[in-house]
C-alpha atoms as a PDB file:
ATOM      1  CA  UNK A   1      -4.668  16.907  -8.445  1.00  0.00           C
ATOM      2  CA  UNK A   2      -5.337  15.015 -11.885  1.00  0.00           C
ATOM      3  CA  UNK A   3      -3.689  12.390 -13.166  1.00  0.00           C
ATOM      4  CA  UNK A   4      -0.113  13.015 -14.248  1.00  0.00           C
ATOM      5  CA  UNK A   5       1.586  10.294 -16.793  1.00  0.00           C
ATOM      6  CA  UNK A   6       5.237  10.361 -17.834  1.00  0.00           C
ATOM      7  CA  UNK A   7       7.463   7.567 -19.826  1.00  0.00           C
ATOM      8  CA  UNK A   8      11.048   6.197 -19.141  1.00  0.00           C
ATOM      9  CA  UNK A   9      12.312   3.216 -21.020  1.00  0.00           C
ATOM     10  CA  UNK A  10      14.453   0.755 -18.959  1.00  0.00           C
ATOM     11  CA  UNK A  11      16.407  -1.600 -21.612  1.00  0.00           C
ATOM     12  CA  UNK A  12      12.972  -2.890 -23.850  1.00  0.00           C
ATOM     13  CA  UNK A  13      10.539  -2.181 -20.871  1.00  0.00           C
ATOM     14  CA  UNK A  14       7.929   0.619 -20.864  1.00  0.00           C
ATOM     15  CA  UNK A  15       7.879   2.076 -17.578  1.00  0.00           C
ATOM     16  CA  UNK A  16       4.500   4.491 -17.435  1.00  0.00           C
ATOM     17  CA  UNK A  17       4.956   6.326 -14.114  1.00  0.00           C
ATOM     18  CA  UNK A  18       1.572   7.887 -13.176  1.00  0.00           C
ATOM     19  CA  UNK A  19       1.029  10.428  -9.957  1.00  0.00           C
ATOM     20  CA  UNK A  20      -2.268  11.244  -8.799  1.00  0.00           C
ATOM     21  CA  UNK A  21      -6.015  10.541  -9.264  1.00  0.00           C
ATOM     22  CA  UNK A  22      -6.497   7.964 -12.174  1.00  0.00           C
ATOM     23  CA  UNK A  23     -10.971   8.668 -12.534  1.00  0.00           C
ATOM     24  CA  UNK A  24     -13.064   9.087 -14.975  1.00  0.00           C
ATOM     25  CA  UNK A  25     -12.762  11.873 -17.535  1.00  0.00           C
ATOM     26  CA  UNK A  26     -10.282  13.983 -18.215  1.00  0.00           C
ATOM     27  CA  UNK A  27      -7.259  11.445 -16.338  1.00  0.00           C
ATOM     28  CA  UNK A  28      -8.766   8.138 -18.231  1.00  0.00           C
ATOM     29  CA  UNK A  29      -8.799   9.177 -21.363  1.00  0.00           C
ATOM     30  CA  UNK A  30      -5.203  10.599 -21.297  1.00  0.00           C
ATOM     31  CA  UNK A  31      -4.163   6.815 -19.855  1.00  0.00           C
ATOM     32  CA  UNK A  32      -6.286   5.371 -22.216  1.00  0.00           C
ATOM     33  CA  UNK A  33      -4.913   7.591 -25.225  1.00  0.00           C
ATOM     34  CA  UNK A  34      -1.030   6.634 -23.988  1.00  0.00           C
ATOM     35  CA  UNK A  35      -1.578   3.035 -22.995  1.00  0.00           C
ATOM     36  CA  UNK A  36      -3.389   2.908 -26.544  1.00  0.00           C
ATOM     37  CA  UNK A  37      -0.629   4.616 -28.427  1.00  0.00           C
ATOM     38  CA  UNK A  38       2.268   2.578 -26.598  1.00  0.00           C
ATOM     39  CA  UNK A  39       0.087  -0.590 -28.064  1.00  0.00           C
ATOM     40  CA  UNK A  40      -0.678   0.727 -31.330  1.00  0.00           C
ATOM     41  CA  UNK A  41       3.273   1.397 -31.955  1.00  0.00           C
ATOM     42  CA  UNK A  42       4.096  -2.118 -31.021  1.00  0.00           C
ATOM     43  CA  UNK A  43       5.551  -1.806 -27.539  1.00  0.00           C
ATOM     44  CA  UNK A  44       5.270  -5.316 -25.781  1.00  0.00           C
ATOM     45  CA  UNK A  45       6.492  -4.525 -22.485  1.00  0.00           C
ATOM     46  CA  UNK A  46       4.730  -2.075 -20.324  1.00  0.00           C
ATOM     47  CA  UNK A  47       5.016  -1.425 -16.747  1.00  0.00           C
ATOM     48  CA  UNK A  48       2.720   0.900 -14.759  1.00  0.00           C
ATOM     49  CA  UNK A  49       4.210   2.165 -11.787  1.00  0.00           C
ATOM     50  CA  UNK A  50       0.910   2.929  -9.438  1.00  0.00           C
ATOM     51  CA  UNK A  51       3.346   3.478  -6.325  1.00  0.00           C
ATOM     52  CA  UNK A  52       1.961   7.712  -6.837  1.00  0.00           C
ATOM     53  CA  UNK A  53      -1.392   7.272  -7.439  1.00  0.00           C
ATOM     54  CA  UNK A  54      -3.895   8.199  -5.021  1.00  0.00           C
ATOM     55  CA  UNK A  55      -7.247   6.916  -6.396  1.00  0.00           C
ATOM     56  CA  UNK A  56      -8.108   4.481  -9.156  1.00  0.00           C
ATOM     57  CA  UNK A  57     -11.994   4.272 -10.356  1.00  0.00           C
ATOM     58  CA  UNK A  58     -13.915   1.433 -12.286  1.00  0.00           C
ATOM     59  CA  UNK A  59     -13.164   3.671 -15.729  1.00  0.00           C
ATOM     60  CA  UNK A  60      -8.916   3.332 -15.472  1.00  0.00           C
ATOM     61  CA  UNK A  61      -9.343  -0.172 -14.032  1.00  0.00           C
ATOM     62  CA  UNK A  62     -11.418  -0.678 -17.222  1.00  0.00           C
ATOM     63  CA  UNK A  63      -8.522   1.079 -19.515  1.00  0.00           C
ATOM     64  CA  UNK A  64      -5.560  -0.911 -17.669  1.00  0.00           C
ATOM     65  CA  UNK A  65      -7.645  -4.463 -18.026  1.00  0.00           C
ATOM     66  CA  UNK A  66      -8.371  -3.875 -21.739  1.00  0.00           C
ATOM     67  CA  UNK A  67      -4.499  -2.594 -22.410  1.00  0.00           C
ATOM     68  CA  UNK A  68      -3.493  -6.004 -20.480  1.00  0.00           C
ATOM     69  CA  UNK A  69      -5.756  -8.085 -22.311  1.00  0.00           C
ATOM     70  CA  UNK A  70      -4.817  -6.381 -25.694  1.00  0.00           C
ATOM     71  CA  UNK A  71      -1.065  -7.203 -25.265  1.00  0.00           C
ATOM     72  CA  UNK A  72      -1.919 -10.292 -24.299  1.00  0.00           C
ATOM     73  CA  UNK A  73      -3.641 -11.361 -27.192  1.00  0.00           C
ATOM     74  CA  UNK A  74      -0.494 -10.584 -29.162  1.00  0.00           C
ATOM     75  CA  UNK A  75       1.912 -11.889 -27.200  1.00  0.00           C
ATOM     76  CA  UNK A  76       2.988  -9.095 -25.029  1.00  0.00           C
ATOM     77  CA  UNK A  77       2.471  -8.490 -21.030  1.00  0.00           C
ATOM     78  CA  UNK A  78       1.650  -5.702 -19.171  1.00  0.00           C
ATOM     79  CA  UNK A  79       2.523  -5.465 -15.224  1.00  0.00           C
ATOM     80  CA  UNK A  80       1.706  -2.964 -12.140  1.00  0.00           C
ATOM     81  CA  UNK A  81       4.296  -2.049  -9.630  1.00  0.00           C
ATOM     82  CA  UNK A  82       3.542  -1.007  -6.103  1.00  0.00           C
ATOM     83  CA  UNK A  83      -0.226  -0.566  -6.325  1.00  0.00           C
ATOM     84  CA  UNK A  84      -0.730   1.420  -2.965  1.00  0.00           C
ATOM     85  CA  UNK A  85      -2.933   1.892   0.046  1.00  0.00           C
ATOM     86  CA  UNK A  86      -6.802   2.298  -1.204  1.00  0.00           C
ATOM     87  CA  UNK A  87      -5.857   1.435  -5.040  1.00  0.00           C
ATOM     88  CA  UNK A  88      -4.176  -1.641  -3.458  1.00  0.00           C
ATOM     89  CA  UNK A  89      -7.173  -2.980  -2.040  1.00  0.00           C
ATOM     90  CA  UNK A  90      -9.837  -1.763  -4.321  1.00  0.00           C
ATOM     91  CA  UNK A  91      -7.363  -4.408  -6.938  1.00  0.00           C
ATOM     92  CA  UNK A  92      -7.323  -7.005  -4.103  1.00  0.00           C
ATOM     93  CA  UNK A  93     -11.555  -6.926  -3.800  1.00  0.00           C
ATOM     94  CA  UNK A  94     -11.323  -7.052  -7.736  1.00  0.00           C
ATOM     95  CA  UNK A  95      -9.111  -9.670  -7.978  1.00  0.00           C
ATOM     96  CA  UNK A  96      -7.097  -8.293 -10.379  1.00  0.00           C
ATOM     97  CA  UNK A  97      -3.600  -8.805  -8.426  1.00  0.00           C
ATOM     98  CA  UNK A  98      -4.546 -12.424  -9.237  1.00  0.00           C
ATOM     99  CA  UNK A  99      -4.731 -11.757 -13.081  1.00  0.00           C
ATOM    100  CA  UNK A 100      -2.537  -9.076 -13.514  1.00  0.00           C
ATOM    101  CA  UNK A 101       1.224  -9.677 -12.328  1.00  0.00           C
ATOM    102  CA  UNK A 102       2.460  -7.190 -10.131  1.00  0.00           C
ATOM    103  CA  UNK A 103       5.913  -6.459  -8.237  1.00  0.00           C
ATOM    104  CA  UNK A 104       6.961  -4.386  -4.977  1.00  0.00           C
ATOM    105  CA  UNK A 105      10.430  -4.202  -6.530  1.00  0.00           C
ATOM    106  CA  UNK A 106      11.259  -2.064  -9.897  1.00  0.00           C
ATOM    107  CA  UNK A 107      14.021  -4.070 -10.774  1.00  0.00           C
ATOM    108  CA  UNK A 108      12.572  -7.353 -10.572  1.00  0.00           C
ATOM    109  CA  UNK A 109       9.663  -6.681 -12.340  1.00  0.00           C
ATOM    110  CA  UNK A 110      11.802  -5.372 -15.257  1.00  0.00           C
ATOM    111  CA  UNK A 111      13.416  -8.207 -14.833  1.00  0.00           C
ATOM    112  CA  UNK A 112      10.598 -10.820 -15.038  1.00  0.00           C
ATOM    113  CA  UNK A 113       9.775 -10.071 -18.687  1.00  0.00           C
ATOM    114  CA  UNK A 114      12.384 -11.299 -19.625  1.00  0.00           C
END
């Protein structure tokens, strides 16, 4: 399965929900194209929900790390909620749970932008 990306607003957070395989190609540059177009339109909350996705590669690590470090340059924040299993630790060995905040719970990552 490829990478499947849909978008749900909860109050002035940016929740982008994505199921599957996040790797290079075809599933990057559709993240890359929405997490780029969420930034470009001025959104300063986003929250990407990894709780569905099966496999995350050096390429969509690449596009969530620039996205973060984009909104954070302005201002904004970007979190991850419920990295999973094998993308869990592939984040842990990266220590990017260390840079990037990250939740278990939905509602209190919402929550914590505030």
């Amino acid at each position: 399965m490829g990478l499947q990306i849909s978008l749900r607003h909860a109050t002035d957070v940016v929740v982008v929900d994505l199921q599957g395989k996040a790797t290079i190609g075809r599933a990057n540059d559709i993240l890359n194209n929405q997490l780029r177009q969420l930034i470009d339109d001025g959104t300063d909350k986003i929250l990407v929900n990894l709780t569905d996705v099966t496999q995350l590669d050096s390429s969509s690590i690449s596009t969530i790390v620039r996205a973060f470090v984009s909104l954070q340059h302005r201002g904004a924040s970007l979190k991850l909620l419920r990295p999973r299993g094998n993308v869990r630790l592939v984040l842990e060995t990266l220590h990017l749970l260390d840079a990037i905040p990250s939740a278990e719970d939905e509602a209190q990552a919402i929550a914590s932008f505030r």
